[in-house]
PDB file of N, CA and C in Angstrom:
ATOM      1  N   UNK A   1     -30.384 -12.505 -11.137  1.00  0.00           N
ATOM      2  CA  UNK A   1     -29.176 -12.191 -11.872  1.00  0.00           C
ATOM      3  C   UNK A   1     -28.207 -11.476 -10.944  1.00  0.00           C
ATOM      4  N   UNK A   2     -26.989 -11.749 -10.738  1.00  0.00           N
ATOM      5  CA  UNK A   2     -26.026 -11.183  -9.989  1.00  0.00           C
ATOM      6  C   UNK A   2     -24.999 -10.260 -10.909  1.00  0.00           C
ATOM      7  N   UNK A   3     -24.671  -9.125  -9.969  1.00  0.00           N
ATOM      8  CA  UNK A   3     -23.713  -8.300 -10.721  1.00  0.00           C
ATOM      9  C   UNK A   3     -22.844  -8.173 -10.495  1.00  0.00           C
ATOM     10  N   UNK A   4     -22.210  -9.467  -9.546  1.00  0.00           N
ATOM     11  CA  UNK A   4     -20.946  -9.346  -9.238  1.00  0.00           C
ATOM     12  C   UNK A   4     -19.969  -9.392 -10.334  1.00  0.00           C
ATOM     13  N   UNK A   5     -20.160  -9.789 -11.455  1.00  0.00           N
ATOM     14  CA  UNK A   5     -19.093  -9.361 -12.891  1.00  0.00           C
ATOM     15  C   UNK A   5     -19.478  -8.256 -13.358  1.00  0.00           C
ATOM     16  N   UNK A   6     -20.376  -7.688 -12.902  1.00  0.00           N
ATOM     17  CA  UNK A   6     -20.758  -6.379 -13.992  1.00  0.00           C
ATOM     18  C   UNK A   6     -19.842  -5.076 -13.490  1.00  0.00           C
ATOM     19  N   UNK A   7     -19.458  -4.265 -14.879  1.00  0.00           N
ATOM     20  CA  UNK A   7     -18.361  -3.706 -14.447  1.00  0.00           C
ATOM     21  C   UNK A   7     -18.865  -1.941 -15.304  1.00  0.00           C
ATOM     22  N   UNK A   8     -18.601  -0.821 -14.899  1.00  0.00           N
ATOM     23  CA  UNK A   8     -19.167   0.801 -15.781  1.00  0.00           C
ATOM     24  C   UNK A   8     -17.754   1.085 -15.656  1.00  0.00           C
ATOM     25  N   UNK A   9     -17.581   1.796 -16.803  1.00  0.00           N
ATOM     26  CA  UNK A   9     -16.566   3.019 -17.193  1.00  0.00           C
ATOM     27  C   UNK A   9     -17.305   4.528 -16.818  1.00  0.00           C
ATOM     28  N   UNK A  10     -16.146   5.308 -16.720  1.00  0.00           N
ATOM     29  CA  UNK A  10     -16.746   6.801 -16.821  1.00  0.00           C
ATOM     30  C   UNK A  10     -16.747   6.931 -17.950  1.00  0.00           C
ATOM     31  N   UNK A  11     -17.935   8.124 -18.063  1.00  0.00           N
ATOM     32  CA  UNK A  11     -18.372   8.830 -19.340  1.00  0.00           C
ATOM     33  C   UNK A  11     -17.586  10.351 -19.379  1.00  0.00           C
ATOM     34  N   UNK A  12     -16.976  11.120 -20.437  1.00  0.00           N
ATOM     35  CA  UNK A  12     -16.663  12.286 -20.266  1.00  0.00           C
ATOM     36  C   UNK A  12     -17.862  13.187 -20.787  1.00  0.00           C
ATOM     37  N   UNK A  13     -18.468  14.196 -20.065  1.00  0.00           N
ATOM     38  CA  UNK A  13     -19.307  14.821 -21.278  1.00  0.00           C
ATOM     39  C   UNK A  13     -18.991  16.141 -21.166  1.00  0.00           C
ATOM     40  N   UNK A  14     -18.917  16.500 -22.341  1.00  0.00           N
ATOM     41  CA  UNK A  14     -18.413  18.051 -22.769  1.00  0.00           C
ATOM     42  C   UNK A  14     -19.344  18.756 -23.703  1.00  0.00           C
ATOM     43  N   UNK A  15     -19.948  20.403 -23.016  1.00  0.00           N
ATOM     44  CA  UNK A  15     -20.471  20.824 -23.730  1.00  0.00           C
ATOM     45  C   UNK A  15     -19.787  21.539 -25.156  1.00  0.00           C
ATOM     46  N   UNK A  16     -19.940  21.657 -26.203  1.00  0.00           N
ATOM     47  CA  UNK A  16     -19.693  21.179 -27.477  1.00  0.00           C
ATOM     48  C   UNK A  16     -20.141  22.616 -28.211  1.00  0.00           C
ATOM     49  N   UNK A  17     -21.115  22.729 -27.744  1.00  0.00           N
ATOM     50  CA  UNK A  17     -22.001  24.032 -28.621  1.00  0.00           C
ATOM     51  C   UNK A  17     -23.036  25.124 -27.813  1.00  0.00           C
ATOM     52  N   UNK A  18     -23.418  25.978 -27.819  1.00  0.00           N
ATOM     53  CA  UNK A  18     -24.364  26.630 -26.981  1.00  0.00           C
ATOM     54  C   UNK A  18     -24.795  27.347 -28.195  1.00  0.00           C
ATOM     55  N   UNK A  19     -26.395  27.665 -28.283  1.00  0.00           N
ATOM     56  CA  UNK A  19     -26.982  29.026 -28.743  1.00  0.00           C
ATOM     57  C   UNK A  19     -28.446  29.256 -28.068  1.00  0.00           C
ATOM     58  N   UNK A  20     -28.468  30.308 -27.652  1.00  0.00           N
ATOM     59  CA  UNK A  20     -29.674  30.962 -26.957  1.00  0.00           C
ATOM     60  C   UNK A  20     -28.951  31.101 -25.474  1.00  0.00           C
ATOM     61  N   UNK A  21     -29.764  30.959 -24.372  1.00  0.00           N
ATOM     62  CA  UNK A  21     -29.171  31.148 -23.145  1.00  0.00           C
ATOM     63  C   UNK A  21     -29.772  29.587 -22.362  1.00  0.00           C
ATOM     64  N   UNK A  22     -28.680  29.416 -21.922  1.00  0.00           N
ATOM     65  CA  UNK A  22     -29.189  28.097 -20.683  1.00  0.00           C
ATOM     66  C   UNK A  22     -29.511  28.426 -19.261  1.00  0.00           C
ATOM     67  N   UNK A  23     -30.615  28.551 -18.829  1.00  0.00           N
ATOM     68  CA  UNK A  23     -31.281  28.902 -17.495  1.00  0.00           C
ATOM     69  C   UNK A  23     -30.138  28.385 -16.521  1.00  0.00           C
ATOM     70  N   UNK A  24     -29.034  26.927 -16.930  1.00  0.00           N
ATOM     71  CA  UNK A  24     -27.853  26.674 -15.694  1.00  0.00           C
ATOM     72  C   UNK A  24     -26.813  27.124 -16.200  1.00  0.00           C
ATOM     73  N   UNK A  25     -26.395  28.151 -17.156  1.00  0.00           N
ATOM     74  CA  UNK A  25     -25.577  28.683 -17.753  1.00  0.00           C
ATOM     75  C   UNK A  25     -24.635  28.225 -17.945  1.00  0.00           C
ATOM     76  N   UNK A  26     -24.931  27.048 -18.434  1.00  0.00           N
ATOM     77  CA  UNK A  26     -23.984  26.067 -19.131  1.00  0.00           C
ATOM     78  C   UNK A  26     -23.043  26.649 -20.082  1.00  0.00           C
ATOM     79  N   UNK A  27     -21.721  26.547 -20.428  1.00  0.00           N
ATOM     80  CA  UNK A  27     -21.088  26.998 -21.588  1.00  0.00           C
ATOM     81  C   UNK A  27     -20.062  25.913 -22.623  1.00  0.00           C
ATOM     82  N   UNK A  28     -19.635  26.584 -23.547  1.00  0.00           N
ATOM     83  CA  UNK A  28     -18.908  25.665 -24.151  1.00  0.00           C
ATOM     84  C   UNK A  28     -17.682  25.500 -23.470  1.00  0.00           C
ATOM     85  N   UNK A  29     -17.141  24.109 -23.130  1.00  0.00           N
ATOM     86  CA  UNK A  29     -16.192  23.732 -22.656  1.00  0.00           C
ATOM     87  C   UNK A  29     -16.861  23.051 -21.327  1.00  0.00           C
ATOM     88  N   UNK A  30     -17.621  23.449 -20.753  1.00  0.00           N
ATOM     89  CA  UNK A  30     -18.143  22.526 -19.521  1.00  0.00           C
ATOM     90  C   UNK A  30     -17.994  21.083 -19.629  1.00  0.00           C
ATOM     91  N   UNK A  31     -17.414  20.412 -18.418  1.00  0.00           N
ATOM     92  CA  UNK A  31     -17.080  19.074 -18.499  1.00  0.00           C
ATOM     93  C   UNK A  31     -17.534  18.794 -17.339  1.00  0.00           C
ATOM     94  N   UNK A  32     -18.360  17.361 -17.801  1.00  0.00           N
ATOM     95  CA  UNK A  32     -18.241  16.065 -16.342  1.00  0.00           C
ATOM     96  C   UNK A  32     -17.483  15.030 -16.332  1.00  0.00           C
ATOM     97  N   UNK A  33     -17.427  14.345 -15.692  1.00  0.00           N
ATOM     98  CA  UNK A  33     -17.387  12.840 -15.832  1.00  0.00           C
ATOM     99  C   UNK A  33     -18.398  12.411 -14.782  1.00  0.00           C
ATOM    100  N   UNK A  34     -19.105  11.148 -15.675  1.00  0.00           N
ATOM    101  CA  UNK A  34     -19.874  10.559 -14.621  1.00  0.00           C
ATOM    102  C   UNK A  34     -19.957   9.215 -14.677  1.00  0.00           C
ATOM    103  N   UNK A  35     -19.963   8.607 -13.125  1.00  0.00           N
ATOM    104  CA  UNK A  35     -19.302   7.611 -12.879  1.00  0.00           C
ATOM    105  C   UNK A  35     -20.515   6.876 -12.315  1.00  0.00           C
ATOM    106  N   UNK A  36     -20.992   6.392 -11.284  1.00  0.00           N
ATOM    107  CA  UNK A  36     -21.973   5.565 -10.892  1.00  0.00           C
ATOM    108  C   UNK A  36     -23.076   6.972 -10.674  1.00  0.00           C
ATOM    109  N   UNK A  37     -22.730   8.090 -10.328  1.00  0.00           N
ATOM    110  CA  UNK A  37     -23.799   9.100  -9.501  1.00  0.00           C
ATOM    111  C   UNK A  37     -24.405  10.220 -10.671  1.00  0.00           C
ATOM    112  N   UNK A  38     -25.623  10.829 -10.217  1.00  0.00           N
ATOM    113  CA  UNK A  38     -25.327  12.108 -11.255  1.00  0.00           C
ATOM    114  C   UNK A  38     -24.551  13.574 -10.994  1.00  0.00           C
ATOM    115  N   UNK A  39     -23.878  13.764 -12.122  1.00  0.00           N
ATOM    116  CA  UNK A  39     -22.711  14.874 -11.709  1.00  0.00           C
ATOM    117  C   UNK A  39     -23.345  16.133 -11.498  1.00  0.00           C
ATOM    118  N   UNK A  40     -22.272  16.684  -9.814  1.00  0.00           N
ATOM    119  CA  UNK A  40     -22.983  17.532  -9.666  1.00  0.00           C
ATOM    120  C   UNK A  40     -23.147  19.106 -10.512  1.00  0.00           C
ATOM    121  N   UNK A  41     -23.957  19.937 -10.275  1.00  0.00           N
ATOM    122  CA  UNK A  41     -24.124  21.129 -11.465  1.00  0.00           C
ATOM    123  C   UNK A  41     -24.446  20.816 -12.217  1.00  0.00           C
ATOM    124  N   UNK A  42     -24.701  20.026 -13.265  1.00  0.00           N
ATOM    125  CA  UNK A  42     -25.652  19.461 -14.636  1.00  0.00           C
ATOM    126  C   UNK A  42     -27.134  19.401 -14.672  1.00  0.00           C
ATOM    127  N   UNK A  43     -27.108  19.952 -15.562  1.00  0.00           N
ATOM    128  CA  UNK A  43     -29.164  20.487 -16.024  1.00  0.00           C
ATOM    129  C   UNK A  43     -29.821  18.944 -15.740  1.00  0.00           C
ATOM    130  N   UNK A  44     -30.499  18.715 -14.951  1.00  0.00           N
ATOM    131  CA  UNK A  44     -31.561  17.263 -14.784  1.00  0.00           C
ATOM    132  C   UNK A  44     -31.689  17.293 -15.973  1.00  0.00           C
ATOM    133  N   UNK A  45     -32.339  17.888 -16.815  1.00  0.00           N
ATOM    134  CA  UNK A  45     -33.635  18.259 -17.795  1.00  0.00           C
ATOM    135  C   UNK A  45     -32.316  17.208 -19.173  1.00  0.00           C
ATOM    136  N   UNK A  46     -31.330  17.614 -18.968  1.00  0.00           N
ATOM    137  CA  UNK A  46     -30.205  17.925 -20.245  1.00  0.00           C
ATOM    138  C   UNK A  46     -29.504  16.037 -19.731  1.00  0.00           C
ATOM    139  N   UNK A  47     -29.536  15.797 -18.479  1.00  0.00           N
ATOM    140  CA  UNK A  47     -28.963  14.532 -17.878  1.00  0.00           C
ATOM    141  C   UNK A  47     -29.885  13.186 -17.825  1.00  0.00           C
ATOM    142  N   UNK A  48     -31.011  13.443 -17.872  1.00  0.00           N
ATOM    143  CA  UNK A  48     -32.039  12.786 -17.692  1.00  0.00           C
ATOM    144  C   UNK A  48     -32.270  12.153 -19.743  1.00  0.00           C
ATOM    145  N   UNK A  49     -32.095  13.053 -20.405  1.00  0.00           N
ATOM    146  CA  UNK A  49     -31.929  12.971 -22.166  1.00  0.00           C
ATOM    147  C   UNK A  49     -31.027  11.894 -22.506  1.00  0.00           C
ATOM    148  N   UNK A  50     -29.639  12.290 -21.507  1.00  0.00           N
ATOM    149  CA  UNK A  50     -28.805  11.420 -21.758  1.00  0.00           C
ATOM    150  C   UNK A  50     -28.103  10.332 -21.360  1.00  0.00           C
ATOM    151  N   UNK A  51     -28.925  10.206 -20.039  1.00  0.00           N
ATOM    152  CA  UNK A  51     -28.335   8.924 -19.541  1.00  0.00           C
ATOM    153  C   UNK A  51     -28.906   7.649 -20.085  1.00  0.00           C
ATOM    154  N   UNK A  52     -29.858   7.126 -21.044  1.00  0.00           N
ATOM    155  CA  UNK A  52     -29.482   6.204 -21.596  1.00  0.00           C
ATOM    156  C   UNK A  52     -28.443   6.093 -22.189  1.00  0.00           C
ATOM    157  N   UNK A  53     -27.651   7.119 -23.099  1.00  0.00           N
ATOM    158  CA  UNK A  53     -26.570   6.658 -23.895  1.00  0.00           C
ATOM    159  C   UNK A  53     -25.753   6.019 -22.733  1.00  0.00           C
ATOM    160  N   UNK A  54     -25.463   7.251 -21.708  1.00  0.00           N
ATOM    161  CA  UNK A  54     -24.446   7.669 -20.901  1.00  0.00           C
ATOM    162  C   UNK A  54     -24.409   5.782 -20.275  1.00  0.00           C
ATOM    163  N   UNK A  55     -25.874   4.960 -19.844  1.00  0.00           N
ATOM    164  CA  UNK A  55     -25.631   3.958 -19.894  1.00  0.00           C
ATOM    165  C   UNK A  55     -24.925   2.468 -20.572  1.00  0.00           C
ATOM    166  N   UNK A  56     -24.897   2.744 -21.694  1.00  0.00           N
ATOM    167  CA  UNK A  56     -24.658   2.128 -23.236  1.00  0.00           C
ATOM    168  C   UNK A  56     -23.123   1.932 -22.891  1.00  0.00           C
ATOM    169  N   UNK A  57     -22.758   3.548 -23.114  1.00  0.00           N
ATOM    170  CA  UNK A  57     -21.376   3.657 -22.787  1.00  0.00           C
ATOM    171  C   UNK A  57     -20.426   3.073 -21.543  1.00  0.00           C
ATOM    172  N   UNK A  58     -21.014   3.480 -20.544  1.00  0.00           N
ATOM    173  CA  UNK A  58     -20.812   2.812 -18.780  1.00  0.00           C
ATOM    174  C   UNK A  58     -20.722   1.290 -19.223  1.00  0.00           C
ATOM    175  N   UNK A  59     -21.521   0.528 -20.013  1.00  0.00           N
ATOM    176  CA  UNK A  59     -21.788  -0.682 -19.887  1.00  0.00           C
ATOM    177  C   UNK A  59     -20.590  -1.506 -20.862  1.00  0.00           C
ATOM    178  N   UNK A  60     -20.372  -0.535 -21.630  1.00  0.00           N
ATOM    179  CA  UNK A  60     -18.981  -1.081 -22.814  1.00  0.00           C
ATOM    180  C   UNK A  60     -19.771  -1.196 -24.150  1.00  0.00           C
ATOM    181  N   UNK A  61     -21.048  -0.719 -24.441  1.00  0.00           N
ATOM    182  CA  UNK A  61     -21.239  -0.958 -25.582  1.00  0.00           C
ATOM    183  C   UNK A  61     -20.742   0.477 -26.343  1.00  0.00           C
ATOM    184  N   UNK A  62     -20.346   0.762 -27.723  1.00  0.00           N
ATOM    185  CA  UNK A  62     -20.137   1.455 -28.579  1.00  0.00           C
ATOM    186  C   UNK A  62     -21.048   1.537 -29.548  1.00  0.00           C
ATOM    187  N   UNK A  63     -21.275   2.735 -29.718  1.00  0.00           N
ATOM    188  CA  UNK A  63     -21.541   3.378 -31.065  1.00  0.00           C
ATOM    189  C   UNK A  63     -21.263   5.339 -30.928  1.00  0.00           C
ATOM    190  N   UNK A  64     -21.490   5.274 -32.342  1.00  0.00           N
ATOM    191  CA  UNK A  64     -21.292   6.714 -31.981  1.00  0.00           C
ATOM    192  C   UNK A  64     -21.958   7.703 -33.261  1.00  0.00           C
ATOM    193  N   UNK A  65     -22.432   8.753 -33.002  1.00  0.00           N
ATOM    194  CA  UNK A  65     -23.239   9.750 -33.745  1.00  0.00           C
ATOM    195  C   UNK A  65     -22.764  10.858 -33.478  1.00  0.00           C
ATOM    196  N   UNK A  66     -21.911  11.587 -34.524  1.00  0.00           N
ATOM    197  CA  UNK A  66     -22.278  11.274 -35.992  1.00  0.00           C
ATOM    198  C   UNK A  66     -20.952  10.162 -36.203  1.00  0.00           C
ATOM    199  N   UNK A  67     -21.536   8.788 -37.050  1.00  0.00           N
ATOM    200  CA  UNK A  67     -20.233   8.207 -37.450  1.00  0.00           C
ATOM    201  C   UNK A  67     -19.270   8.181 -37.939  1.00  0.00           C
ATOM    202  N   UNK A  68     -17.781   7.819 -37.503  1.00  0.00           N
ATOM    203  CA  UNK A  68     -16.682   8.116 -37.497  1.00  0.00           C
ATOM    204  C   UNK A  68     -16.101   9.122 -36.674  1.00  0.00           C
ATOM    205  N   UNK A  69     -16.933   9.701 -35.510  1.00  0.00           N
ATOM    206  CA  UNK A  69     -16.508  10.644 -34.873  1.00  0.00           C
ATOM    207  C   UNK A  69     -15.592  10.126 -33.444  1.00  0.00           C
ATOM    208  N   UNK A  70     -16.644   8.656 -33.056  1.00  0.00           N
ATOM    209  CA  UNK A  70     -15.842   8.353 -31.755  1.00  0.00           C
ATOM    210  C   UNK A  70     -16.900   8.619 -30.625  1.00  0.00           C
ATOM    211  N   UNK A  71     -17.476   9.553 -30.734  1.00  0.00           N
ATOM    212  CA  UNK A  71     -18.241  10.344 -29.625  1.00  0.00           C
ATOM    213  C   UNK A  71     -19.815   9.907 -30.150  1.00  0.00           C
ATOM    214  N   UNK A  72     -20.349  10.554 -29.079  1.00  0.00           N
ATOM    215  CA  UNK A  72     -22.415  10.632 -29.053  1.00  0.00           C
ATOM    216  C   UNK A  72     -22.531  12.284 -29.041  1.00  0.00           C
ATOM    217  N   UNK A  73     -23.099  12.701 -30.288  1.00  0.00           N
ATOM    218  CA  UNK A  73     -23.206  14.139 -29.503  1.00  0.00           C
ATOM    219  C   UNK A  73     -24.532  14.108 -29.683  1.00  0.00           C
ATOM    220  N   UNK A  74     -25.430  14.908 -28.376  1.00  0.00           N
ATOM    221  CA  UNK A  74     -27.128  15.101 -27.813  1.00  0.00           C
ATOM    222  C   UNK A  74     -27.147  16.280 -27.782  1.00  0.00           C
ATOM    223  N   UNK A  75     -28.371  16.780 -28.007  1.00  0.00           N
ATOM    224  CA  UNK A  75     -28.971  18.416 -27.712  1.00  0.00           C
ATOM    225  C   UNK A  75     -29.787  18.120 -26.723  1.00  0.00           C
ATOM    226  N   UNK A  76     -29.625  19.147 -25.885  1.00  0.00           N
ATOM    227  CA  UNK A  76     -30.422  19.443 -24.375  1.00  0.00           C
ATOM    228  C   UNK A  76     -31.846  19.487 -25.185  1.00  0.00           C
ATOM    229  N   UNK A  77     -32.648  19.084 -24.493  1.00  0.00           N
ATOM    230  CA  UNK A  77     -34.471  18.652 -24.917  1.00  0.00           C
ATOM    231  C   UNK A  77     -35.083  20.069 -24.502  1.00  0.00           C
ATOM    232  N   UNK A  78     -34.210  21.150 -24.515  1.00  0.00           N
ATOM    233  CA  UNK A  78     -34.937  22.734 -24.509  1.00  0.00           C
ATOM    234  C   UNK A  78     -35.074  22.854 -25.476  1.00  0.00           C
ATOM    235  N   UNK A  79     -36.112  23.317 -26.356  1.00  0.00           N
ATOM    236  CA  UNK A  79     -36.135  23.506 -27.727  1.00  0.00           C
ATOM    237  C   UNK A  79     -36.135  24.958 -27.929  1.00  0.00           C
ATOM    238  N   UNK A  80     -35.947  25.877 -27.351  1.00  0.00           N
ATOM    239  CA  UNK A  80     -35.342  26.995 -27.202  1.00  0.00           C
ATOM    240  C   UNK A  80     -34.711  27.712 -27.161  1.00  0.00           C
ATOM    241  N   UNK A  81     -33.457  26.577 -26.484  1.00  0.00           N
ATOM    242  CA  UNK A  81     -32.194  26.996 -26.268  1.00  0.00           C
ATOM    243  C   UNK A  81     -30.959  26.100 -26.557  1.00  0.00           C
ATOM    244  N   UNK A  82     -30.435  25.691 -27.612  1.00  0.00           N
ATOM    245  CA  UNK A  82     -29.581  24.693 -27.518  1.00  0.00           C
ATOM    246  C   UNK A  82     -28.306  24.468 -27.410  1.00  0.00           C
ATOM    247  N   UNK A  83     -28.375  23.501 -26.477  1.00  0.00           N
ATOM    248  CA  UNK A  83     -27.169  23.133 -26.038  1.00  0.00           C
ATOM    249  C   UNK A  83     -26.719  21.736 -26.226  1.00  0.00           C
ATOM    250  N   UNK A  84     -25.528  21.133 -26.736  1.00  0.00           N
ATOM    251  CA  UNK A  84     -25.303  20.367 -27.743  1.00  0.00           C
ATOM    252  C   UNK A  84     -23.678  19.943 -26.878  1.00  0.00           C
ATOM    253  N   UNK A  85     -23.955  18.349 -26.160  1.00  0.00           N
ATOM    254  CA  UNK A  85     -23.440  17.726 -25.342  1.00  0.00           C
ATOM    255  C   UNK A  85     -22.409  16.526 -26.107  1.00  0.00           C
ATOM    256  N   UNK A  86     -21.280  15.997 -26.213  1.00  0.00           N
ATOM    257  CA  UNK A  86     -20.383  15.288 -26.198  1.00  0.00           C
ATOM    258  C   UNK A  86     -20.184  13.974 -25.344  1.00  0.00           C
ATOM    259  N   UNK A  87     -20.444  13.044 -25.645  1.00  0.00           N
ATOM    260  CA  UNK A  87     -20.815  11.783 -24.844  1.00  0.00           C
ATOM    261  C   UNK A  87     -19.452  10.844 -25.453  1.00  0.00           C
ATOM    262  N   UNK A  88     -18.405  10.659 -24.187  1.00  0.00           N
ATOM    263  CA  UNK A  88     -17.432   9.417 -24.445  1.00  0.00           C
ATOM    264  C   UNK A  88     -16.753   8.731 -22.884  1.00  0.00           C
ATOM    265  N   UNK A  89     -16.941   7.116 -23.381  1.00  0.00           N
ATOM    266  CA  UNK A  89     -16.144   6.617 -22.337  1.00  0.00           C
ATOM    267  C   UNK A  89     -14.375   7.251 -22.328  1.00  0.00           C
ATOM    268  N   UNK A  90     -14.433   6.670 -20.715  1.00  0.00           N
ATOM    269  CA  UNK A  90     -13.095   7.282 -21.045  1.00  0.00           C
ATOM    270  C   UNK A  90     -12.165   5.943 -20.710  1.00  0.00           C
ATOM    271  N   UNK A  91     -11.235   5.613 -21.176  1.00  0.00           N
ATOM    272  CA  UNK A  91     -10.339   4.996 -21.220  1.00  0.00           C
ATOM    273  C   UNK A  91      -9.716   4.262 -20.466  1.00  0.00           C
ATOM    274  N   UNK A  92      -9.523   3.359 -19.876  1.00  0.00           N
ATOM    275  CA  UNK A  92      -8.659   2.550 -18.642  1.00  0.00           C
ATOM    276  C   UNK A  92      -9.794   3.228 -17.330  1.00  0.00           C
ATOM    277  N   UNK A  93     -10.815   3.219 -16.748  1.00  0.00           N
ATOM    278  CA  UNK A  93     -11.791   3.517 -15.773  1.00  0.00           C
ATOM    279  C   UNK A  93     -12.781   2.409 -15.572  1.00  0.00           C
ATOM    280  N   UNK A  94     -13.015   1.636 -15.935  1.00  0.00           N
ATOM    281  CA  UNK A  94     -13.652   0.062 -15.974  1.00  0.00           C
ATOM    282  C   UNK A  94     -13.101  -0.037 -14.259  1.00  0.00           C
ATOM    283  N   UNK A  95     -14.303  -0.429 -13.773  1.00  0.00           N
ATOM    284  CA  UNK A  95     -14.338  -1.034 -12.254  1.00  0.00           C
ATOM    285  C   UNK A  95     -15.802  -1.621 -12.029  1.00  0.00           C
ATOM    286  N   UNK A  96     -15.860  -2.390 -10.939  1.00  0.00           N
ATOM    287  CA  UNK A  96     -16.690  -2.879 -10.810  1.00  0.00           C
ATOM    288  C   UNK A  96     -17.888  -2.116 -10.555  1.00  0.00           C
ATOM    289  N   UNK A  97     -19.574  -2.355 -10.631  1.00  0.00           N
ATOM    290  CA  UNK A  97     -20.377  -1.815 -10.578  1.00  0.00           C
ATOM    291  C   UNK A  97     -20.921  -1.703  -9.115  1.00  0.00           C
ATOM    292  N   UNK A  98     -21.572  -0.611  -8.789  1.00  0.00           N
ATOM    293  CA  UNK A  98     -21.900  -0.554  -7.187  1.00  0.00           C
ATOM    294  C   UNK A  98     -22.863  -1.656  -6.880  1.00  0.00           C
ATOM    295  N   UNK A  99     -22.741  -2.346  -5.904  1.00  0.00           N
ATOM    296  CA  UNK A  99     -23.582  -3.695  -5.741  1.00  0.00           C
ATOM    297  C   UNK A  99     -24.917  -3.005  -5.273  1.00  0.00           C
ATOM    298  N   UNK A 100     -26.053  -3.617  -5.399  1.00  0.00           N
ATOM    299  CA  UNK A 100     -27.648  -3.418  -5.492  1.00  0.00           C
ATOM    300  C   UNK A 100     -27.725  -3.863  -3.723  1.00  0.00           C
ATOM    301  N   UNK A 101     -28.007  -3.640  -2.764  1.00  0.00           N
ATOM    302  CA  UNK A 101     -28.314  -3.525  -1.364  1.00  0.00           C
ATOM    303  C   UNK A 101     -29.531  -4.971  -1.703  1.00  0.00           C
ATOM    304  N   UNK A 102     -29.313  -6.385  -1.181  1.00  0.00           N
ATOM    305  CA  UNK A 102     -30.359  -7.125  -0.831  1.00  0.00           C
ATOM    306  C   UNK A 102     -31.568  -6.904  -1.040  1.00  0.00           C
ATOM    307  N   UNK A 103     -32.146  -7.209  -1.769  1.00  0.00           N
ATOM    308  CA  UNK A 103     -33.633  -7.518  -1.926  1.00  0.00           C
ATOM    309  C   UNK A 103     -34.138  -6.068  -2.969  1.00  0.00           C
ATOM    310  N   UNK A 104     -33.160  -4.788  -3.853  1.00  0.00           N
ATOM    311  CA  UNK A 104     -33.314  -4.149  -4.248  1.00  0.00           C
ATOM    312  C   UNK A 104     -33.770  -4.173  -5.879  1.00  0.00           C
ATOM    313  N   UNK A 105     -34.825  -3.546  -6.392  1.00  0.00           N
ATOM    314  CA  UNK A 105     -35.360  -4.062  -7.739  1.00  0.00           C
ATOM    315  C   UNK A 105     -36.269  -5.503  -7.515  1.00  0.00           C
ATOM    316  N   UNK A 106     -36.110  -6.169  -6.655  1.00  0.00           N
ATOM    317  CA  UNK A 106     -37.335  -7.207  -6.575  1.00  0.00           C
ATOM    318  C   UNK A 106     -38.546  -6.942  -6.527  1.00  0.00           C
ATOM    319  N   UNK A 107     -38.774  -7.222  -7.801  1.00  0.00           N
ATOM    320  CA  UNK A 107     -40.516  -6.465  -8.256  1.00  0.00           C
ATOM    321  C   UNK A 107     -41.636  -7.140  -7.372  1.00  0.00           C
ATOM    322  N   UNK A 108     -41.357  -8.727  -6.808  1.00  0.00           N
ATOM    323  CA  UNK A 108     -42.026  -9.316  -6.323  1.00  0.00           C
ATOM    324  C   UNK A 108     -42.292  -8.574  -4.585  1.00  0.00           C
ATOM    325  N   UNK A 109     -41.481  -8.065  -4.017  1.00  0.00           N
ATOM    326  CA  UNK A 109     -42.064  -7.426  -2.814  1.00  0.00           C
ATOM    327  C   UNK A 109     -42.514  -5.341  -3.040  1.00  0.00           C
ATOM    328  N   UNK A 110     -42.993  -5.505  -4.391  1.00  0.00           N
ATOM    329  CA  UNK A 110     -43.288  -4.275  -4.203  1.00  0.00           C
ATOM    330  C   UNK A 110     -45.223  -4.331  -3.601  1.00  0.00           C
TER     331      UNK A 110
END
């Protein structure tokens, strides 16, 4: 399968909510955008939760929770401490996808 048509948007994500304390002291209002890479300063733990959506979105598919909102909103997988993330493409950012380096994902030479 070739990806020379395949094309990601950026995602905006904005933290939304905080209660307890976040070990990366995340706060409300914190913003990324993330584009092919993972953004830098963002909790793995909290990025890793959400990059399937964050994929969904990149890819052009829609949905959104809670409905009628527009957005994805996720809680960081600390169950301790929550922090409560904002997931949206953003608008006119559609470009092509970073091409896969020759022979990359071929399950057959692993």
């Amino acid at each position: 399968m070739s990806n020379s048509t395949s094309s990601i948007t950026d995602v905006k994500v904005t933290i939304v909510h905080v209660k307890g304390t976040c070990p990366y002291e995340h706060k409300v209002g914190d913003k990324w955008i993330v584009d092919h890479k993972t953004p830098g300063g963002m909790c793995n733990m909290a990025y890793m939760s959400m990059y399937p959506h964050i994929r969904v979105l990149q890819r052009g598919g829609q949905y959104e929770l809670p409905k009628g909102s527009g957005v994805i909103r996720l809680g960081c997988p600390d169950a301790w401490n929550c922090v409560v993330f904002e997931l949206e493409a953003v608008p006119g950012t559609s470009r092509p996808a970073p091409q896969l380096a020759p022979g990359t994902g071929d399950l057959d030479k692993l």
